[in-house]
C-alpha atoms as a PDB file:
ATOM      1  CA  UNK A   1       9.038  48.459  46.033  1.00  0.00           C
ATOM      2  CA  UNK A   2      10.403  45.788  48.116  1.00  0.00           C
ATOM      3  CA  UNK A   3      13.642  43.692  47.038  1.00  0.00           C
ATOM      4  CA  UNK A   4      14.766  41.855  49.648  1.00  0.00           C
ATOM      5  CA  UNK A   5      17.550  38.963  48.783  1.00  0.00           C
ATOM      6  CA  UNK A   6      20.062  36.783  50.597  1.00  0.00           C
ATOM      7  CA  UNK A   7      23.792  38.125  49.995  1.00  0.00           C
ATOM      8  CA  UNK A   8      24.235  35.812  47.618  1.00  0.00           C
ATOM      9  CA  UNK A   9      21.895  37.001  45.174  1.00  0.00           C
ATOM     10  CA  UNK A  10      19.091  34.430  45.479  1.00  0.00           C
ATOM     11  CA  UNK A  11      15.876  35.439  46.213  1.00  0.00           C
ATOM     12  CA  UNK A  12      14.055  33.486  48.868  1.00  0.00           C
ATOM     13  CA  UNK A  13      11.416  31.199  48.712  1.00  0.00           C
ATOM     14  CA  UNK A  14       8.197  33.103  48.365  1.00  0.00           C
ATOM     15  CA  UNK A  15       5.689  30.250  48.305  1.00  0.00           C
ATOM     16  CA  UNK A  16       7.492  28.628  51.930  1.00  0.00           C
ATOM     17  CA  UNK A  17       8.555  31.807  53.500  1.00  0.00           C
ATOM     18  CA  UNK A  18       6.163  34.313  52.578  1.00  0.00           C
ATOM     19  CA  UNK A  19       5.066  37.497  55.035  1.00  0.00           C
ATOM     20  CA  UNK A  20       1.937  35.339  56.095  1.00  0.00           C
ATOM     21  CA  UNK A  21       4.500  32.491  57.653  1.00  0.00           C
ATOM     22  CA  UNK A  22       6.663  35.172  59.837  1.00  0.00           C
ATOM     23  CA  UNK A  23       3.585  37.026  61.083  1.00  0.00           C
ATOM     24  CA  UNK A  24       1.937  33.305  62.294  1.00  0.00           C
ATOM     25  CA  UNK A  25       5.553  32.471  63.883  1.00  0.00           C
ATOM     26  CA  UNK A  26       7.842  34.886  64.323  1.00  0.00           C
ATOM     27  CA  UNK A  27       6.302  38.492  64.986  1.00  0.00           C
ATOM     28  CA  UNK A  28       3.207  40.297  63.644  1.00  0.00           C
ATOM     29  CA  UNK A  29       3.849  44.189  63.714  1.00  0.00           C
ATOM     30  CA  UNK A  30       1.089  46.054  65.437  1.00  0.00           C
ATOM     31  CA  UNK A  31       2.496  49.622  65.238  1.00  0.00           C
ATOM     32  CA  UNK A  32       5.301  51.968  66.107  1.00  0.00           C
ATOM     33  CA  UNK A  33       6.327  55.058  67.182  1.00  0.00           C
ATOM     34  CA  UNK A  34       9.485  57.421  67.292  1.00  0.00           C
ATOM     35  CA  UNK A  35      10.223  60.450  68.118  1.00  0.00           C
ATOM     36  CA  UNK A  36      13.899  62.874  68.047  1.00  0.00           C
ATOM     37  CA  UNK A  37      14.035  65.554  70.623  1.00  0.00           C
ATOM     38  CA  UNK A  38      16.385  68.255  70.763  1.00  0.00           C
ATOM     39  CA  UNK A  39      15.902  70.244  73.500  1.00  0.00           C
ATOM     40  CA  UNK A  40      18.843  72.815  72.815  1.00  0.00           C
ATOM     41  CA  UNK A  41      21.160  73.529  70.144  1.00  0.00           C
ATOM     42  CA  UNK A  42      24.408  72.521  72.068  1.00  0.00           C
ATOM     43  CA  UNK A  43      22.936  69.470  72.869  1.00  0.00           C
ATOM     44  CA  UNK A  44      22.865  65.772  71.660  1.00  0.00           C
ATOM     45  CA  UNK A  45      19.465  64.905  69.915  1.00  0.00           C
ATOM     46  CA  UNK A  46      17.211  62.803  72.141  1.00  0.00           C
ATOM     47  CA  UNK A  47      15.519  59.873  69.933  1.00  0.00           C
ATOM     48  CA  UNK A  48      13.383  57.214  71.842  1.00  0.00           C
ATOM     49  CA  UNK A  49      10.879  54.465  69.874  1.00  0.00           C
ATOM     50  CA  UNK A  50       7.940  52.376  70.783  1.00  0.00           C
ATOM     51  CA  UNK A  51       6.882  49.554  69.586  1.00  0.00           C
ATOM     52  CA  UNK A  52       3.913  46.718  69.849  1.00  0.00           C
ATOM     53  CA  UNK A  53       3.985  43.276  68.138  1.00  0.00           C
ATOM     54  CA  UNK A  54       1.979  40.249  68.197  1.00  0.00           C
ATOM     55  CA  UNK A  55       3.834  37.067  68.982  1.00  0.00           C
ATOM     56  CA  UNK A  56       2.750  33.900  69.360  1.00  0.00           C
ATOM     57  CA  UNK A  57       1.597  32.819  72.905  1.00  0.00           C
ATOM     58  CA  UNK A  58       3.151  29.200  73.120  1.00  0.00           C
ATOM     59  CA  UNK A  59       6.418  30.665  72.018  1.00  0.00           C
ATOM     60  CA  UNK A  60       6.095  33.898  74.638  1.00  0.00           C
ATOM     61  CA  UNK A  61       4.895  31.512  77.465  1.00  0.00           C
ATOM     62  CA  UNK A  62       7.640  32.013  80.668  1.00  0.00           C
ATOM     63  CA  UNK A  63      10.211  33.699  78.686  1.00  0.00           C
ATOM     64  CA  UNK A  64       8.892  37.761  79.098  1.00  0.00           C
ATOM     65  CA  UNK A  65       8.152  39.557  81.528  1.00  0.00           C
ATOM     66  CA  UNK A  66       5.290  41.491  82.447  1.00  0.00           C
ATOM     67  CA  UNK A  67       6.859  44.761  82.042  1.00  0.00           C
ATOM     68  CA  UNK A  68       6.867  44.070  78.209  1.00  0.00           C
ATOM     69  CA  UNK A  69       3.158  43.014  77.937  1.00  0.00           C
ATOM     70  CA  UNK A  70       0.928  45.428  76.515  1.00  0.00           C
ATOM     71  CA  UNK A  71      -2.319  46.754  78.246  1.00  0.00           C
ATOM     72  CA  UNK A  72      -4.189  45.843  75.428  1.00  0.00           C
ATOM     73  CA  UNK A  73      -4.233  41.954  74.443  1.00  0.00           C
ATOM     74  CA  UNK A  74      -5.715  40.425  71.190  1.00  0.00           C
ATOM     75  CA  UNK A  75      -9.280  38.184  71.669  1.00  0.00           C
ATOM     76  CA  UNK A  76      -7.335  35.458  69.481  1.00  0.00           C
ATOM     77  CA  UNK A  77      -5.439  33.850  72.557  1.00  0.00           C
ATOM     78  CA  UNK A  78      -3.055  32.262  70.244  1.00  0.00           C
ATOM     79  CA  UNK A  79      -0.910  35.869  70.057  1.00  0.00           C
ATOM     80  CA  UNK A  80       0.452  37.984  73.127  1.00  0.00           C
ATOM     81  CA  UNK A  81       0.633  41.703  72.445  1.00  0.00           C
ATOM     82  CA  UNK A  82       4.149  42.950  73.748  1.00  0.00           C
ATOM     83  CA  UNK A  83       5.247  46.472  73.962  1.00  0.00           C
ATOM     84  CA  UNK A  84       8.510  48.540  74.278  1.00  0.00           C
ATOM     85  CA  UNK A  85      10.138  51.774  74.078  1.00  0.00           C
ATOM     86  CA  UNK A  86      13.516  52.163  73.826  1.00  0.00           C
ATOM     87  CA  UNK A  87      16.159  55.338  73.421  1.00  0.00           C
ATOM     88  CA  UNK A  88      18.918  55.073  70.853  1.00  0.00           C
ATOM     89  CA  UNK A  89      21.284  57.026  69.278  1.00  0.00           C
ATOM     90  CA  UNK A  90      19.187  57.729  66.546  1.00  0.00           C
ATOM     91  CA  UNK A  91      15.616  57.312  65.358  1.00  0.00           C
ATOM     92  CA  UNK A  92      16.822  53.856  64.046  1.00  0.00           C
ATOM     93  CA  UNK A  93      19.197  52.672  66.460  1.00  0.00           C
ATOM     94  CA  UNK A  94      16.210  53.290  69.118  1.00  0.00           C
ATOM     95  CA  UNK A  95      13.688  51.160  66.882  1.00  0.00           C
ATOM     96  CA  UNK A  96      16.257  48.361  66.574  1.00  0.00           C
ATOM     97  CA  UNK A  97      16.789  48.284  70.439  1.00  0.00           C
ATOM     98  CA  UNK A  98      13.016  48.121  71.033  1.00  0.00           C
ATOM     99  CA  UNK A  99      12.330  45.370  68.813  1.00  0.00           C
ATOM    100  CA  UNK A 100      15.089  43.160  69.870  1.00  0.00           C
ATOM    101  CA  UNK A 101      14.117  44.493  73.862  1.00  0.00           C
ATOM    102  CA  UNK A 102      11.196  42.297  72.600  1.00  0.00           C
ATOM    103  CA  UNK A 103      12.386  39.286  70.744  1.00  0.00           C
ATOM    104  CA  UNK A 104      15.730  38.452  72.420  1.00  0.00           C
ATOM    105  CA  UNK A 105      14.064  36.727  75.040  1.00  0.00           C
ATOM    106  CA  UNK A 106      11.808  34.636  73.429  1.00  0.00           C
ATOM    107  CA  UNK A 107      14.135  34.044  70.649  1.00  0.00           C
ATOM    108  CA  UNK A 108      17.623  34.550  71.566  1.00  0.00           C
ATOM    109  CA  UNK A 109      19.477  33.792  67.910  1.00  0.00           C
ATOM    110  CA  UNK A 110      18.612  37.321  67.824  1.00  0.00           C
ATOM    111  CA  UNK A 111      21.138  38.822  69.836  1.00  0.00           C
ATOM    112  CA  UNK A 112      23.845  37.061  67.846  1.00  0.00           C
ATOM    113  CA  UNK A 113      23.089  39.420  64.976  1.00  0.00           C
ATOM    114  CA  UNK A 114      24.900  42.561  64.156  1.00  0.00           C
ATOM    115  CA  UNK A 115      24.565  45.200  61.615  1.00  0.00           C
ATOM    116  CA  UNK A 116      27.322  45.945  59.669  1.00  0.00           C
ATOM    117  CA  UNK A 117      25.882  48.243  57.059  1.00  0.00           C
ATOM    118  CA  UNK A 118      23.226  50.976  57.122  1.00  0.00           C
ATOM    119  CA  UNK A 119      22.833  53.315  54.178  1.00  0.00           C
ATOM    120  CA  UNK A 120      20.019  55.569  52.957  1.00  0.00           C
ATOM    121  CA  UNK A 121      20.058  56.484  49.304  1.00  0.00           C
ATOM    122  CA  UNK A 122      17.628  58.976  47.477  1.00  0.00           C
ATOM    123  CA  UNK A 123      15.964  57.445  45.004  1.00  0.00           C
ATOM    124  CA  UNK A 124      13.796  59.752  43.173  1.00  0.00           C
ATOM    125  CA  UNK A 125      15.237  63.198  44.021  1.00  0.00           C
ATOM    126  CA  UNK A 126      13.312  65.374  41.307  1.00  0.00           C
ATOM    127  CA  UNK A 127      10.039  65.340  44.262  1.00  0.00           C
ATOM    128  CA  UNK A 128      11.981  67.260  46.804  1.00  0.00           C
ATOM    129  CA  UNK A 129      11.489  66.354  50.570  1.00  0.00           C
ATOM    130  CA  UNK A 130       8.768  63.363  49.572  1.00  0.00           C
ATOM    131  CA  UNK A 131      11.213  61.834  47.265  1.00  0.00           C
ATOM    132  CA  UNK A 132      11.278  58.034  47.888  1.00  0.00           C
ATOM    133  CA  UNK A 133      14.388  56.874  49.998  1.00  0.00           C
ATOM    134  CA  UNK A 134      15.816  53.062  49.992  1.00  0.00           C
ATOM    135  CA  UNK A 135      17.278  51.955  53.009  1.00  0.00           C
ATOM    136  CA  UNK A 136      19.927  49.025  52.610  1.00  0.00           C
ATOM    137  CA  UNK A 137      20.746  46.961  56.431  1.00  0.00           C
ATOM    138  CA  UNK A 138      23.842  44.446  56.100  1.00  0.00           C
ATOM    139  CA  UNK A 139      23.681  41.938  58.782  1.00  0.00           C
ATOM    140  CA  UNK A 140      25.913  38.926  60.251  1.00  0.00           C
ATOM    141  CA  UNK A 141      25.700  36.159  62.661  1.00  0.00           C
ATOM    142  CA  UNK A 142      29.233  36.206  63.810  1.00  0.00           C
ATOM    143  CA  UNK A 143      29.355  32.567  61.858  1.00  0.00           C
ATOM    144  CA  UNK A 144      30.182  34.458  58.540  1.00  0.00           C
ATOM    145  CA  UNK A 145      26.464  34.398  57.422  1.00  0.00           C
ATOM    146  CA  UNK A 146      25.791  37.590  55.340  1.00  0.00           C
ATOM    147  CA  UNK A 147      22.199  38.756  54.638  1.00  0.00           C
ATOM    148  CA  UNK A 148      21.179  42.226  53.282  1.00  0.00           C
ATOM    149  CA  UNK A 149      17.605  43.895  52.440  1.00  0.00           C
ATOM    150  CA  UNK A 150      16.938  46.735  50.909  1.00  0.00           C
ATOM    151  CA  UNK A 151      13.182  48.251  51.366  1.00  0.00           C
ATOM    152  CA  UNK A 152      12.343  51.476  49.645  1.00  0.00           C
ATOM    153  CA  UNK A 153       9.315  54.414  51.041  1.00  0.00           C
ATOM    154  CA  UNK A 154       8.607  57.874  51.012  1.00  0.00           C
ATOM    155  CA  UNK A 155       9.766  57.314  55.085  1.00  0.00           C
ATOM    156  CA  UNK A 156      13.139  56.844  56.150  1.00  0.00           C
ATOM    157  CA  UNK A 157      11.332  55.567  59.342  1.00  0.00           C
ATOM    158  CA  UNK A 158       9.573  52.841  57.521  1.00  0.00           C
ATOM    159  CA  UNK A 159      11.877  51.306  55.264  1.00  0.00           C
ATOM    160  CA  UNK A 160      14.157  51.027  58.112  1.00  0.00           C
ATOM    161  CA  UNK A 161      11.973  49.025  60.249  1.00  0.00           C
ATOM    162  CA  UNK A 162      10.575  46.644  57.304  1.00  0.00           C
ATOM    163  CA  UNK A 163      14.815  46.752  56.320  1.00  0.00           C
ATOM    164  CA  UNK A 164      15.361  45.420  59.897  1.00  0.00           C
ATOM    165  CA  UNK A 165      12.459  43.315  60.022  1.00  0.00           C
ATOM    166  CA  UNK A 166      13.525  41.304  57.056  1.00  0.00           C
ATOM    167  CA  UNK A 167      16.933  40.751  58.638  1.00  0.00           C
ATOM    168  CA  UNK A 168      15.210  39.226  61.561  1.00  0.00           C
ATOM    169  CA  UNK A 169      12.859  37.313  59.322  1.00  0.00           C
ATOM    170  CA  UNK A 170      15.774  35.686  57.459  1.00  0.00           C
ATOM    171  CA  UNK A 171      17.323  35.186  60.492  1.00  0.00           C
ATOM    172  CA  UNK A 172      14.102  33.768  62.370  1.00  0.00           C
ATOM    173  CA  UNK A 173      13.967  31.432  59.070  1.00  0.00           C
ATOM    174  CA  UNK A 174      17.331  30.025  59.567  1.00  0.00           C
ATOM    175  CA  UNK A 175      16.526  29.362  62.931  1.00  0.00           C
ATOM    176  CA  UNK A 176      13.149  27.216  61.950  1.00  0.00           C
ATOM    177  CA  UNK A 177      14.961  25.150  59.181  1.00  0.00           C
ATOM    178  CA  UNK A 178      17.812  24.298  61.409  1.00  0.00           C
ATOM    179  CA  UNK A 179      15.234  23.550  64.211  1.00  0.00           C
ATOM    180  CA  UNK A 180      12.764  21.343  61.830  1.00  0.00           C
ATOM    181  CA  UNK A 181      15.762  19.374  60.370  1.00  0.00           C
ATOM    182  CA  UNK A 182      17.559  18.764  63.792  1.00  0.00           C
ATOM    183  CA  UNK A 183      14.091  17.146  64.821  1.00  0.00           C
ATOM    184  CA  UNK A 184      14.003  15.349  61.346  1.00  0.00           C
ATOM    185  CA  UNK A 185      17.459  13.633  62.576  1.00  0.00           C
ATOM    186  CA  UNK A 186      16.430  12.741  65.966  1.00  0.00           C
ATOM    187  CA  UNK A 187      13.539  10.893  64.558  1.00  0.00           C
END
């Protein structure tokens, strides 16, 4: 189940925004990994991610550097495969810092956005350790602009990268409106 809404309540768009549109312009994900250490009782837990997305090239072009691109590049030149890993203080703070390691500098709105709310809640608890989780991510701007998604799996892992994902999309979508109608004006 996926329910992912604006704070207000209204769903978005699905026939101008759908998962097709941020995948051609925003960020295809290719796959990720994570992984939480702990080494010795008395010490902190060690949690690191990786991640590799598809972007697309014109909007990569001069803006990341070649540390970030990945050995492996798709045959359809119009994507550039990037790749991170990142530590964090937890399994999804380290999967947030990777993906914005990669988007921030090809699209730096992104770095203006902060999470205000994380919460896991157990959904289906009568299946034991594979009971279904949803994750709900709050997110602002700074401006005031309040978006939330909540994405529901049998992973915590996984609904809170597609939670964090659809913050970004929303985000990413804001961006693209604000960009299309500012040309609109200058026309």
């Amino acid at each position: 189940m996926l329910r992912d809404e604006q704070a207000d309540g209204r769903e978005d768009s699905k026939l101008d925004f759908d998962k097709k549109f941020y995948q051609r312009n925003f960020f295809k994900l290719e796959r990720y990994r994570v992984s939480a250490d702990l080494r010795e009782e008395d010490k902190a837990e060690e949690n690191e991610a990786t991640i590799k997305i598809l972007v697309p090239a014109a909007a990569a072009a001069g803006k990341v550097t070649a540390r970030f691109i990945a050995e492996y590049q798709p045959e359809d030149k119009h994507y550039v495969a990037l790749s991170a890993t990142s530590n964090g203080a937890g399994t999804v703070d380290a999967l947030d810092s990777s993906l914005r390691k990669l988007l921030e500098p090809i699209y730096p709105f992104i770095s203006d956005i902060r999470l205000v709310r994380y919460g896991v809640t157990n959904i289906s608890s009568k299946r034991g350790t594979s009971s279904e989780v949803e994750v709900f991510i709050l997110a602002t701007n700074g401006e005031g602009k309040l978006y939330y998604s909540e994405v529901s799996s049998v992973s915590v892992i996984e609904a809170s990268f597609f939670a964090l994902s659809n913050i970004y999309n929303r985000y990413f979508r804001d961006e693209y409106i604000s960009c299309k109608a500012a040309g609109a004006r200058k026309r």
